[in-house]
C-alpha atoms as a PDB file:
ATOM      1  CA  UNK A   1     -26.642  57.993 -78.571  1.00  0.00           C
ATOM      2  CA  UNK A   2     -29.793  59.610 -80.257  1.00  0.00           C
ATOM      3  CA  UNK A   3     -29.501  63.465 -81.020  1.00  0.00           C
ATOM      4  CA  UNK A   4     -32.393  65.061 -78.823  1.00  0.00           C
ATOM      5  CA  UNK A   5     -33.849  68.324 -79.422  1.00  0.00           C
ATOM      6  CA  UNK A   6     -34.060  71.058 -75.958  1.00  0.00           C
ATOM      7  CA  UNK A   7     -33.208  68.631 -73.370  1.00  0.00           C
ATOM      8  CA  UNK A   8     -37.110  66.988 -74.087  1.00  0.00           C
ATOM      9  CA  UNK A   9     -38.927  65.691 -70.903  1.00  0.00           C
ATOM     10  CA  UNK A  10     -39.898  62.646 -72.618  1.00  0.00           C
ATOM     11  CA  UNK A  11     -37.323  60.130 -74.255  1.00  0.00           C
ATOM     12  CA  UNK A  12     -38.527  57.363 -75.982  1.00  0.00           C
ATOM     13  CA  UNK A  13     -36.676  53.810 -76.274  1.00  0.00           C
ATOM     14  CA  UNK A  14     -37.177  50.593 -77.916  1.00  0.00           C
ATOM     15  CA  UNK A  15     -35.355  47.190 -79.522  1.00  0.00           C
ATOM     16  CA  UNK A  16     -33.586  47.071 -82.642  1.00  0.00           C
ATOM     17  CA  UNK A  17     -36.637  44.488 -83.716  1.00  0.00           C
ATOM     18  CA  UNK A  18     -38.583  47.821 -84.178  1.00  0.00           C
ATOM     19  CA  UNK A  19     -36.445  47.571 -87.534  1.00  0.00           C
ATOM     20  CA  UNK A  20     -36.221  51.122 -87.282  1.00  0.00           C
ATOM     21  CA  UNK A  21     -33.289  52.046 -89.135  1.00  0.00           C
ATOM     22  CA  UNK A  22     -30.343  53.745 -86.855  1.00  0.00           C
ATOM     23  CA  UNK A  23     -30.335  57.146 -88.508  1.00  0.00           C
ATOM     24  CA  UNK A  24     -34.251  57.445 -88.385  1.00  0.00           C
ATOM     25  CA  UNK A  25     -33.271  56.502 -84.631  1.00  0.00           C
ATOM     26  CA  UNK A  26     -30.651  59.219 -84.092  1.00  0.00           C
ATOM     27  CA  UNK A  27     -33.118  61.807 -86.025  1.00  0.00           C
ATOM     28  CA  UNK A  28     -36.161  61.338 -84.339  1.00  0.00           C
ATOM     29  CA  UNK A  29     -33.905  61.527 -80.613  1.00  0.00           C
ATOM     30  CA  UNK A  30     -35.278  57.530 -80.236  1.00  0.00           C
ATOM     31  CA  UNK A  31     -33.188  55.292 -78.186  1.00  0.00           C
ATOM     32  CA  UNK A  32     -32.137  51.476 -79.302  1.00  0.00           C
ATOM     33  CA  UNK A  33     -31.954  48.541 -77.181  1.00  0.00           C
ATOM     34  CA  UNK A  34     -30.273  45.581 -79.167  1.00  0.00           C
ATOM     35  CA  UNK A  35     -31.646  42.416 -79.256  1.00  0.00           C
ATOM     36  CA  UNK A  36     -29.662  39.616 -80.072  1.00  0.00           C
ATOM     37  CA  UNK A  37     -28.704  36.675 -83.028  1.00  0.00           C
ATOM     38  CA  UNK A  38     -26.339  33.876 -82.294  1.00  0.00           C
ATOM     39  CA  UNK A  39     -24.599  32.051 -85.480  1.00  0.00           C
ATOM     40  CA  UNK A  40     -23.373  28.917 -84.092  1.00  0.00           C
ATOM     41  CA  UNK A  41     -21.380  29.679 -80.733  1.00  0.00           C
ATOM     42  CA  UNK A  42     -21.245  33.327 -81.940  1.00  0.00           C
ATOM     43  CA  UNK A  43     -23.376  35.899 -80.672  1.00  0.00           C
ATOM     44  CA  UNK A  44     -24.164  39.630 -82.141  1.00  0.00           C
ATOM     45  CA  UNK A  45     -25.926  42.333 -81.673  1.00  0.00           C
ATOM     46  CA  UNK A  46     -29.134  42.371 -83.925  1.00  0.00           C
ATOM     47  CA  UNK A  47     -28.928  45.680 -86.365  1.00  0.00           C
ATOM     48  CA  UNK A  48     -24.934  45.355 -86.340  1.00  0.00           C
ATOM     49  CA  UNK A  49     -24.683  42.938 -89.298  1.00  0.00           C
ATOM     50  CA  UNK A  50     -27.211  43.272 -92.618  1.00  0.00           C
ATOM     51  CA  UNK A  51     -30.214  40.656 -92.426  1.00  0.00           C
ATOM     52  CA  UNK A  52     -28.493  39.280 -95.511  1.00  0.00           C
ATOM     53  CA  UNK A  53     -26.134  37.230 -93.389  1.00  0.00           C
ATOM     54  CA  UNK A  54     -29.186  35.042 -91.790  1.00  0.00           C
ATOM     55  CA  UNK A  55     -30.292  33.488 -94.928  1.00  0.00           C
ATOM     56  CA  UNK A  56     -26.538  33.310 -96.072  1.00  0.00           C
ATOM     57  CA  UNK A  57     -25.806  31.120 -92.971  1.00  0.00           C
ATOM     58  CA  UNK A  58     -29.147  29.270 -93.008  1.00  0.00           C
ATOM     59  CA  UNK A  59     -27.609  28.386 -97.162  1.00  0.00           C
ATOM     60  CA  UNK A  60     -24.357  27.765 -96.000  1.00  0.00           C
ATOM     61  CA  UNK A  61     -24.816  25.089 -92.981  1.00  0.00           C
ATOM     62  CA  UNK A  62     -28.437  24.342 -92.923  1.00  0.00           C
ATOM     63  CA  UNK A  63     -29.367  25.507 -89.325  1.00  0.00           C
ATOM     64  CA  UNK A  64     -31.134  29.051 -88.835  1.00  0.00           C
ATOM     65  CA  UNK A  65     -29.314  31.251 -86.341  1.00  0.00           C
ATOM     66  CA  UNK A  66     -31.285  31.837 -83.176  1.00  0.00           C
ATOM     67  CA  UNK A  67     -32.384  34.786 -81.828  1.00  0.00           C
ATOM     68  CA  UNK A  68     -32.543  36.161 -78.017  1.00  0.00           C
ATOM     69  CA  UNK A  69     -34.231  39.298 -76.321  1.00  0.00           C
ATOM     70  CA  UNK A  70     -32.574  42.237 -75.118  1.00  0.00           C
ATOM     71  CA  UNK A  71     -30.999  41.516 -71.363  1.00  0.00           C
ATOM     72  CA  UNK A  72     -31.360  43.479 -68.145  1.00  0.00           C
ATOM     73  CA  UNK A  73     -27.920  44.843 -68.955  1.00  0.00           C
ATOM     74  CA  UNK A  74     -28.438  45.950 -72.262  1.00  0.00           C
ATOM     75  CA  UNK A  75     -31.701  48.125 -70.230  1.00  0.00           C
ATOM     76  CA  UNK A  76     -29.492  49.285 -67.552  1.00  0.00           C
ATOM     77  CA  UNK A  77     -26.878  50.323 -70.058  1.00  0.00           C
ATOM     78  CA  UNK A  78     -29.098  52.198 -71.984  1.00  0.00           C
ATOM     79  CA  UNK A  79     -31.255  53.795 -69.510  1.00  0.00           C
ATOM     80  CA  UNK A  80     -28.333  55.071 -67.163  1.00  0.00           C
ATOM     81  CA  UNK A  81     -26.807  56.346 -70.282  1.00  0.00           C
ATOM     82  CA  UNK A  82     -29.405  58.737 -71.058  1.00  0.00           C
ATOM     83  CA  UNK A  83     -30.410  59.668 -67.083  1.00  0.00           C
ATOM     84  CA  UNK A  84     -26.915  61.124 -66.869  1.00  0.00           C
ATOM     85  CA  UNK A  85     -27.561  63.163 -69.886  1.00  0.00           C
ATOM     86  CA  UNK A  86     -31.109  64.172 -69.073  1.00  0.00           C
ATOM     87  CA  UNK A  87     -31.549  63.646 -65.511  1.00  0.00           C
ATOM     88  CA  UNK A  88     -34.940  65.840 -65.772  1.00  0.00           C
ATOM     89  CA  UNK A  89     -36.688  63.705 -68.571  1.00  0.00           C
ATOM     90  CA  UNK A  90     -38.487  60.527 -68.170  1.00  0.00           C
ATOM     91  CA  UNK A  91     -38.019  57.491 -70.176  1.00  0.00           C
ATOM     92  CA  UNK A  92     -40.773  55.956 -71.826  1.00  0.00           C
ATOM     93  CA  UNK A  93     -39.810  52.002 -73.536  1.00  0.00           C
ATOM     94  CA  UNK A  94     -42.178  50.774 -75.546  1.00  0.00           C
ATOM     95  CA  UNK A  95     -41.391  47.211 -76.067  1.00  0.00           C
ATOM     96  CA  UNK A  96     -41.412  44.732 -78.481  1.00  0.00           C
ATOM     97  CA  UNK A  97     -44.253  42.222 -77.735  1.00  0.00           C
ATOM     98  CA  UNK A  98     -43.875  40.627 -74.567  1.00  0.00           C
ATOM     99  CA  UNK A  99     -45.125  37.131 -75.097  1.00  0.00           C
ATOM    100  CA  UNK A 100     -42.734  36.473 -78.054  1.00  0.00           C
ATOM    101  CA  UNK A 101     -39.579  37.479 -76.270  1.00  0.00           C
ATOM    102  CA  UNK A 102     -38.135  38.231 -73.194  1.00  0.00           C
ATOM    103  CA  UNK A 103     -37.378  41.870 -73.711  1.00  0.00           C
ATOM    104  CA  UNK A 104     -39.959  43.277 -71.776  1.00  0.00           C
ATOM    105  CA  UNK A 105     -39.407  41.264 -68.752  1.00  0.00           C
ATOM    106  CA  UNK A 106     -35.567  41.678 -68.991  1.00  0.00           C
ATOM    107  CA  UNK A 107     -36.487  45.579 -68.751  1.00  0.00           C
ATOM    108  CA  UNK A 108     -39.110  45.140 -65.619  1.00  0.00           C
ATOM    109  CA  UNK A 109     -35.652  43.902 -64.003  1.00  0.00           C
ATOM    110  CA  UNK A 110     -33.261  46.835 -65.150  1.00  0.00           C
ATOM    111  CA  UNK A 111     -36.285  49.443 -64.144  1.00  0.00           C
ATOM    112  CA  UNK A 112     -36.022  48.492 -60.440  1.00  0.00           C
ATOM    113  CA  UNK A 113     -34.606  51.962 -58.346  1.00  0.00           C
ATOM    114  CA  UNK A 114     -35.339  53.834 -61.740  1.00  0.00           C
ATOM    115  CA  UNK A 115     -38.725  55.412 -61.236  1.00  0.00           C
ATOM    116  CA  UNK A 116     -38.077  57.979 -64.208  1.00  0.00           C
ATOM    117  CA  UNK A 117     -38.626  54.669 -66.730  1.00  0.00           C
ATOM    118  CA  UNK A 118     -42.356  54.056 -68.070  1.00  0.00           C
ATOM    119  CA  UNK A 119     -42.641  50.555 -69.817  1.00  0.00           C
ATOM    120  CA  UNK A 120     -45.069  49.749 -72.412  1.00  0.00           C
ATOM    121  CA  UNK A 121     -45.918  46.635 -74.387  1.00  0.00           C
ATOM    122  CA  UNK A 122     -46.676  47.582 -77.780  1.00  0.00           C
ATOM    123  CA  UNK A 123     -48.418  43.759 -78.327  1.00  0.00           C
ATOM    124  CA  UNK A 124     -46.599  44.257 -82.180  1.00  0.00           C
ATOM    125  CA  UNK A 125     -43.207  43.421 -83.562  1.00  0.00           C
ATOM    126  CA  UNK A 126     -40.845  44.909 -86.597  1.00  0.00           C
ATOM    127  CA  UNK A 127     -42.357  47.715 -87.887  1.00  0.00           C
ATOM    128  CA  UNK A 128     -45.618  46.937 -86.123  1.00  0.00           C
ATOM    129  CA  UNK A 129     -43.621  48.398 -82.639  1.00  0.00           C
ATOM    130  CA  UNK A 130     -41.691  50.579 -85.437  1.00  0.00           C
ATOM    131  CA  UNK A 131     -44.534  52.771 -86.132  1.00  0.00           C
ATOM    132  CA  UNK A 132     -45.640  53.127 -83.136  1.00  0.00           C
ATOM    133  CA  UNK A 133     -42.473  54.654 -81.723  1.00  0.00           C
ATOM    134  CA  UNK A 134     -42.643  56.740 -85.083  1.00  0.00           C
ATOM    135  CA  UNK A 135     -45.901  57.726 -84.119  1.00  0.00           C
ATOM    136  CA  UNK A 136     -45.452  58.652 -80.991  1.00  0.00           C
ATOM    137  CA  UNK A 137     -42.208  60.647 -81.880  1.00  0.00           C
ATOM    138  CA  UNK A 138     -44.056  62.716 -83.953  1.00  0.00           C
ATOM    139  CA  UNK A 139     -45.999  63.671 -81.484  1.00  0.00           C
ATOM    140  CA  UNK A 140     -43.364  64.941 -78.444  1.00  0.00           C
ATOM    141  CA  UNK A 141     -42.347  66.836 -81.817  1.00  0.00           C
ATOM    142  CA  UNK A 142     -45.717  68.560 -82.215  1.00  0.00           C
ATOM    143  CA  UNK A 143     -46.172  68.731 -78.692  1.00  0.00           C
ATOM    144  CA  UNK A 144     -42.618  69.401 -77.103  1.00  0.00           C
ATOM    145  CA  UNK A 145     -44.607  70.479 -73.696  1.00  0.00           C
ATOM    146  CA  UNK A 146     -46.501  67.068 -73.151  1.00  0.00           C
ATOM    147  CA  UNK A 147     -45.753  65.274 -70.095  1.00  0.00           C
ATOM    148  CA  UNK A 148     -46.817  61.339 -69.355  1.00  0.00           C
ATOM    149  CA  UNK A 149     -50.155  62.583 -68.434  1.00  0.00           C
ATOM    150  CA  UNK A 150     -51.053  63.728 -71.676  1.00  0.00           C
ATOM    151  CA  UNK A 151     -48.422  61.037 -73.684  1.00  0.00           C
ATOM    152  CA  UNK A 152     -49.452  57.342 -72.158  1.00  0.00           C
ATOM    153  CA  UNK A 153     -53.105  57.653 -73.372  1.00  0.00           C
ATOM    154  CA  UNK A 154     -52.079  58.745 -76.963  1.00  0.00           C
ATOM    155  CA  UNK A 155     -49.331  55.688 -77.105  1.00  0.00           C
ATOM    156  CA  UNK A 156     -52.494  53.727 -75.755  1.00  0.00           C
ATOM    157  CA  UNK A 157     -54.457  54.723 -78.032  1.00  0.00           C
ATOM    158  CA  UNK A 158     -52.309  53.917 -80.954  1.00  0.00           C
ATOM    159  CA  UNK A 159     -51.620  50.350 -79.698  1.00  0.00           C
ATOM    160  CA  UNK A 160     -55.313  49.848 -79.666  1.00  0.00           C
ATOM    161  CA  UNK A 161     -55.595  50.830 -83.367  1.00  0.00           C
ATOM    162  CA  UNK A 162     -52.439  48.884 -84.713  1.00  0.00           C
ATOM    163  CA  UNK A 163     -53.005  46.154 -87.095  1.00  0.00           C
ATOM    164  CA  UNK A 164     -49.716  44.088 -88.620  1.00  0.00           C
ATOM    165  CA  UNK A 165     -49.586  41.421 -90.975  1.00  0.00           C
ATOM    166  CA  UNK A 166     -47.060  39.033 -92.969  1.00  0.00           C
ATOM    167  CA  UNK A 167     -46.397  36.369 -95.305  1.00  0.00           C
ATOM    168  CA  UNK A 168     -43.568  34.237 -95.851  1.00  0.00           C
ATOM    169  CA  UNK A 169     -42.587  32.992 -99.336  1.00  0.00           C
ATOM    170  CA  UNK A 170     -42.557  29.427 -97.921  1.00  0.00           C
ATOM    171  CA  UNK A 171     -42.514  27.461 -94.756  1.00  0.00           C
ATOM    172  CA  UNK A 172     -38.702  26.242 -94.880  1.00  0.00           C
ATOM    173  CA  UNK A 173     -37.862  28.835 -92.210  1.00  0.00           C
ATOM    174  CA  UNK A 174     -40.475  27.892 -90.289  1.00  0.00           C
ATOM    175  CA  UNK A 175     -39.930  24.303 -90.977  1.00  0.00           C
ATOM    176  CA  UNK A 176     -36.202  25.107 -89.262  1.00  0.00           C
ATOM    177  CA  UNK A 177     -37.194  27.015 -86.507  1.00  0.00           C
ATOM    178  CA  UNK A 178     -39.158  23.798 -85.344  1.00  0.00           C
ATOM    179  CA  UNK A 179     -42.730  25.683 -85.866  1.00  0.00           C
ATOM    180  CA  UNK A 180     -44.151  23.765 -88.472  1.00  0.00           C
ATOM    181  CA  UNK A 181     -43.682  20.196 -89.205  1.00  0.00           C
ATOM    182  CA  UNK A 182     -41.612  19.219 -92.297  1.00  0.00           C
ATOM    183  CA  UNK A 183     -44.788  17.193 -93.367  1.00  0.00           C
ATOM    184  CA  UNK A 184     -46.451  21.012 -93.268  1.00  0.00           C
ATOM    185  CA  UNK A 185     -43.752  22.535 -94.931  1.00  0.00           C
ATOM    186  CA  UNK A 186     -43.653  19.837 -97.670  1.00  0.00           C
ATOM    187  CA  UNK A 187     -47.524  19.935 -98.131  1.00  0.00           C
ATOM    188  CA  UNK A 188     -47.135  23.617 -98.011  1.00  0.00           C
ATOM    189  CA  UNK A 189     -44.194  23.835-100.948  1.00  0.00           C
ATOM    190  CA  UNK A 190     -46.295  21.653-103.084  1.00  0.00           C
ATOM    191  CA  UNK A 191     -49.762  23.595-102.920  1.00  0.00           C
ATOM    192  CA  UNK A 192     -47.862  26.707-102.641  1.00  0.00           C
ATOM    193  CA  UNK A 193     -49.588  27.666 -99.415  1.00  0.00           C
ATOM    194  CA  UNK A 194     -48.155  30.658 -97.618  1.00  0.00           C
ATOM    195  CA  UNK A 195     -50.048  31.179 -94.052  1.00  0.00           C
ATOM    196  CA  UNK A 196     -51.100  34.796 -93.064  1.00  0.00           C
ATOM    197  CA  UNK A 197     -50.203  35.491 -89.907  1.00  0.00           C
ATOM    198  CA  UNK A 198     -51.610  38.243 -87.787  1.00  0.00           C
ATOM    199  CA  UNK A 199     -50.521  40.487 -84.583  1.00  0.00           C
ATOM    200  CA  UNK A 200     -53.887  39.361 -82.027  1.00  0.00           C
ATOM    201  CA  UNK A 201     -53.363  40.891 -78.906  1.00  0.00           C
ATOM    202  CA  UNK A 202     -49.293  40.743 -79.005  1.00  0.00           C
ATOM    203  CA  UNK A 203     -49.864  36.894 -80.188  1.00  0.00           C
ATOM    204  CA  UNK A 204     -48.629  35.613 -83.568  1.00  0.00           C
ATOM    205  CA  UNK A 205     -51.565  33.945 -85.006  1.00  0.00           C
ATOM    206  CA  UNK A 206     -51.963  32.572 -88.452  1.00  0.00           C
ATOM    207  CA  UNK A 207     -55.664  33.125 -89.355  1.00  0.00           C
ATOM    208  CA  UNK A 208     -55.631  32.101 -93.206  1.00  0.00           C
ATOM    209  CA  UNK A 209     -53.951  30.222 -95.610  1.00  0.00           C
ATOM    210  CA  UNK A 210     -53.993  31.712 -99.330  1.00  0.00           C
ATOM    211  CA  UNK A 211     -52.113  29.801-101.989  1.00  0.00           C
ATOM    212  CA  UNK A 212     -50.518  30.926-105.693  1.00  0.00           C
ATOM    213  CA  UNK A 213     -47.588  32.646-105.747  1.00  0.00           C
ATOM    214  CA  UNK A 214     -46.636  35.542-103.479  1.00  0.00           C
ATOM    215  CA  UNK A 215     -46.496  38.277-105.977  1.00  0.00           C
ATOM    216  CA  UNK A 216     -50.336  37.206-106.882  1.00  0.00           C
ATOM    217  CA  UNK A 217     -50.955  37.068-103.210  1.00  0.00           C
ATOM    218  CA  UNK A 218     -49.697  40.881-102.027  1.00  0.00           C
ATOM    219  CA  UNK A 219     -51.719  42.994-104.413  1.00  0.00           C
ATOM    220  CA  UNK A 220     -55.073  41.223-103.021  1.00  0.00           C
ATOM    221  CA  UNK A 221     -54.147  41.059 -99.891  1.00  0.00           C
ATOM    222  CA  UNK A 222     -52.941  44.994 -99.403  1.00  0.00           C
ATOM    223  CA  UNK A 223     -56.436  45.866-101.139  1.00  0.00           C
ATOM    224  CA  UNK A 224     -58.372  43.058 -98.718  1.00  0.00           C
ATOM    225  CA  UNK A 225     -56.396  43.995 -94.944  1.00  0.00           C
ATOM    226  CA  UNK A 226     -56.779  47.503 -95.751  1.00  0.00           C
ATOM    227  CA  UNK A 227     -60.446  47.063 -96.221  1.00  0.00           C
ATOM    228  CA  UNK A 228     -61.231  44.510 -93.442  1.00  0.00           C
ATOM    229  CA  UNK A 229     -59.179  46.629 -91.099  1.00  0.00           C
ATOM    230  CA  UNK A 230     -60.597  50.028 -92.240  1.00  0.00           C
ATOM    231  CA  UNK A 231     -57.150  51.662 -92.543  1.00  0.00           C
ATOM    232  CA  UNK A 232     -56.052  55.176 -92.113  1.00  0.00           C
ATOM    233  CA  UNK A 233     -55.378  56.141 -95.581  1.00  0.00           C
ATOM    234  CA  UNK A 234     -52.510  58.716 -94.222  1.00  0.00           C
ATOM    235  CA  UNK A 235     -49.736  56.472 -94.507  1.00  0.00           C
ATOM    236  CA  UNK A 236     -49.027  52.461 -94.492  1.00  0.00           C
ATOM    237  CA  UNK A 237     -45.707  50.434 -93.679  1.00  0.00           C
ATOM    238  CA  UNK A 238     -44.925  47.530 -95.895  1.00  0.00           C
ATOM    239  CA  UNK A 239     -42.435  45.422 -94.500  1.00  0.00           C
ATOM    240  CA  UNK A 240     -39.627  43.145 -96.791  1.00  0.00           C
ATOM    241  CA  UNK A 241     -37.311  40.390 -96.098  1.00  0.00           C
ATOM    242  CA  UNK A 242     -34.317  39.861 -98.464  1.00  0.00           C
ATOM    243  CA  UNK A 243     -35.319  38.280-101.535  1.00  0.00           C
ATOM    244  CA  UNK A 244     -38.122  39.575-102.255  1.00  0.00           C
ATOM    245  CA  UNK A 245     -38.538  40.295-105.664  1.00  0.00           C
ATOM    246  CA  UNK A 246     -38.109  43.489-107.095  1.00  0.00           C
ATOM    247  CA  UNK A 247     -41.620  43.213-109.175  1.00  0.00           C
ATOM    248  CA  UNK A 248     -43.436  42.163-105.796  1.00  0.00           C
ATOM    249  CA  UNK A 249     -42.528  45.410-104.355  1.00  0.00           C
ATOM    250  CA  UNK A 250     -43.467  47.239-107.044  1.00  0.00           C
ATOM    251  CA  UNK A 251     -46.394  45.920-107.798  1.00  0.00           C
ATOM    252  CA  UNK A 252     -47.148  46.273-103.570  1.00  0.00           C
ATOM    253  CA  UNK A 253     -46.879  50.016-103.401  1.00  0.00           C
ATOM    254  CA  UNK A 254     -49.071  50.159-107.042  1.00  0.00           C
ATOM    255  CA  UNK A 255     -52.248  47.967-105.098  1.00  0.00           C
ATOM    256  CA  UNK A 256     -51.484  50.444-102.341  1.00  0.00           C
ATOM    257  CA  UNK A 257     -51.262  53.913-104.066  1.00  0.00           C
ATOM    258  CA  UNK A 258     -54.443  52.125-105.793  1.00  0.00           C
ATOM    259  CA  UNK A 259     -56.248  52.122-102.601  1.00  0.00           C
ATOM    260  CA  UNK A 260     -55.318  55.653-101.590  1.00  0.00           C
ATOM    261  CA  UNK A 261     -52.252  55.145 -98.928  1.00  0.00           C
ATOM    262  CA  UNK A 262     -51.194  58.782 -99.478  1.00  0.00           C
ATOM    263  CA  UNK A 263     -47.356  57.633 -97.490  1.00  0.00           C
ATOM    264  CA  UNK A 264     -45.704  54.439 -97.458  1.00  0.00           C
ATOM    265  CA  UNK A 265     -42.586  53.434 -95.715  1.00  0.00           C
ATOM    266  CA  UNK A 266     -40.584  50.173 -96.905  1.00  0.00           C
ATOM    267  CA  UNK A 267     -39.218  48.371 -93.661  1.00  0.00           C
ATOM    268  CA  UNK A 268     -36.589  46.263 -94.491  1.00  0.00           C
ATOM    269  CA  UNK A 269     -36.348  43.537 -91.720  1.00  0.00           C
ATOM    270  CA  UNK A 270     -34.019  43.097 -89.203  1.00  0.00           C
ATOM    271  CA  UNK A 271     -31.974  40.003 -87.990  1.00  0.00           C
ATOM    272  CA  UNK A 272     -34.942  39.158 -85.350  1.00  0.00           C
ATOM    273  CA  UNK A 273     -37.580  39.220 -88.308  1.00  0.00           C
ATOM    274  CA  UNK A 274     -35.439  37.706 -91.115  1.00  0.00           C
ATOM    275  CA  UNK A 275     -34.722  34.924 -88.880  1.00  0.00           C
ATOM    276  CA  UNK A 276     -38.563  34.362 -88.074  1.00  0.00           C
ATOM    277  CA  UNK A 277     -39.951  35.431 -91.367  1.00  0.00           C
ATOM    278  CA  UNK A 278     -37.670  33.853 -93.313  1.00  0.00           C
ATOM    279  CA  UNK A 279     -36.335  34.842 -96.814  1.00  0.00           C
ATOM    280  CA  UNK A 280     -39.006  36.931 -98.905  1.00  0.00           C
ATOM    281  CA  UNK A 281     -41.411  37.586 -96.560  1.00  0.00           C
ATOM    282  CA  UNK A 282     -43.952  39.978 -96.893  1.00  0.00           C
ATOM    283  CA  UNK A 283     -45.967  42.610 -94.341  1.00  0.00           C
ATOM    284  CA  UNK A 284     -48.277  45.336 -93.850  1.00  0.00           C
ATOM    285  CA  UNK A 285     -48.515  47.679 -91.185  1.00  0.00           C
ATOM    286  CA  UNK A 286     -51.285  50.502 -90.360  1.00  0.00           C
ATOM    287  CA  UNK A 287     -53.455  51.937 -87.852  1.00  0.00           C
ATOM    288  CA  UNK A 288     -57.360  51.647 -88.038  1.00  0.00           C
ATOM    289  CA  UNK A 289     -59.595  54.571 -88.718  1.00  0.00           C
ATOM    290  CA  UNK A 290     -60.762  56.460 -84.938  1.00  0.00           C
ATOM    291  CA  UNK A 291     -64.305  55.643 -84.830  1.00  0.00           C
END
């Protein structure tokens, strides 16, 4: 269980495809939900193996793993854990977009009788959710005597002004996840195409379709989302999948130091997002500017 500070009123909970890591968790008193991976007729916990182990087994027999939302149990397990610990505090979940997985629904069912849980769709994924949940951590820790009146309009208020990107290297995950035909993935392998895809309202949508190589790609398209989005220079979240090169990253943080992110956090992704994303991938998190 997380380490909480005073008994707080407020505790916050969300999936392990926040990709937060566990001891930023257990630091920041936020509660994990796992989500789930199955290899074959095996199925574990996502966050209890490294991402690694997806592409290894995607190598190794030729079939991605698939992935599955946190169940009612894994809610009820959760949330009665920490109501016998802090009866007086409420919960408050904020979930992992709803209309890619079943999480938040499975979590509607373990809230029934349990009128001290708040849900929440954050309408973002990985470190999308992830900052979020950072976010609003921060601020029970600046303001330790906020209740749900004053906390649901401030998580509100940074769901409206999240923005999340990402870019896989190629389309062969895709291609075995049965999203993209293997006529599209071939096409795409050939013109080195590597579709953008964006967080619309809690939808996965890819909106553009830039082609050269990836570490070509990232500088131009930090300096062009952060623009077009009119990010909060503050801090920024770059997301990476395993494989990604060393030099990509580098050159990454360089394009976004460039453009005056003052703080960024590498996210390194989860089973959930490695399995989706594939090997490589690429992503950008922020908030926009408050008008």
């Amino acid at each position: 269980m997380a380490e909480t500070k005073n008994s707080p009123s407020i505790i916050l909970v969300a999936e392990t495809g926040a990709d937060i890591p566990a001891e930023t968790a257990r630091r920041r008193g936020i509660e994990i939900v796992p989500m789930h991976v199955s290899f074959g007729a095996e199925t574990r916990d996502d966050g209890s193996f490294p991402s690694e182990e997806i592409c290894a087994y995607y190598e190794r027999t030729g079939e991605l793993p698939k992935t599955s939302g946190s169940m009612p149990e894994d809610f009820t397990r959760v949330f009665d854990a920490i109501h016998q610990r802090a009866p007086q505090a409420q919960i408050l979940y904020l979930a992992y977009s709803s209309v890619t997985t079943c999480s938040y629904q499975s979590a509607q069912i373990a809230v029934k009788g349990r009128d001290y849980v708040t849900c929440i769709d954050t309408k973002t994924v990985s470190a999308g959710q992830g900052s979020i949940v950072l976010r609003a951590a921060q601020l029970l820790e600046d303001h330790p005597d906020w209740g749900l009146e004053q906390m649901l309009p401030a998580v509100e208020d940074l769901i409206e002004r999240s923005r999340m990107c990402f870019i896989p290297n190629d389309m062969e995950y895709l291609r075995a996840g049965g999203r993209v035909s293997n006529a599209t993935a071939l096409c795409g392998k050939l013109l080195s195409i590597h579709p953008l895809i964006e967080l619309l309202d809690g939808k996965l949508i890819a909106t553009k379709k830039p082609r050269g190589k990836l570490s070509a790609i990232i500088p131009k398209l930090i300096r062009d989302y952060a623009q077009r989005c009119d990010l909060e220079r503050s801090e920024l979240w770059l997301i990476w999948a395993p494989g990604l090169p060393q030099s990509t990253c580098t050159a990454a943080e360089e394009a976004a130091r460039a453009c005056g992110f003052q703080t960024i956090h590498w996210v390194k992704t989860g089973g959930v997002i490695t399995t989706h994303g594939g090997k490589g991938a690429f992503g950008i998190v922020g908030f926009a500017a408050k008008e």
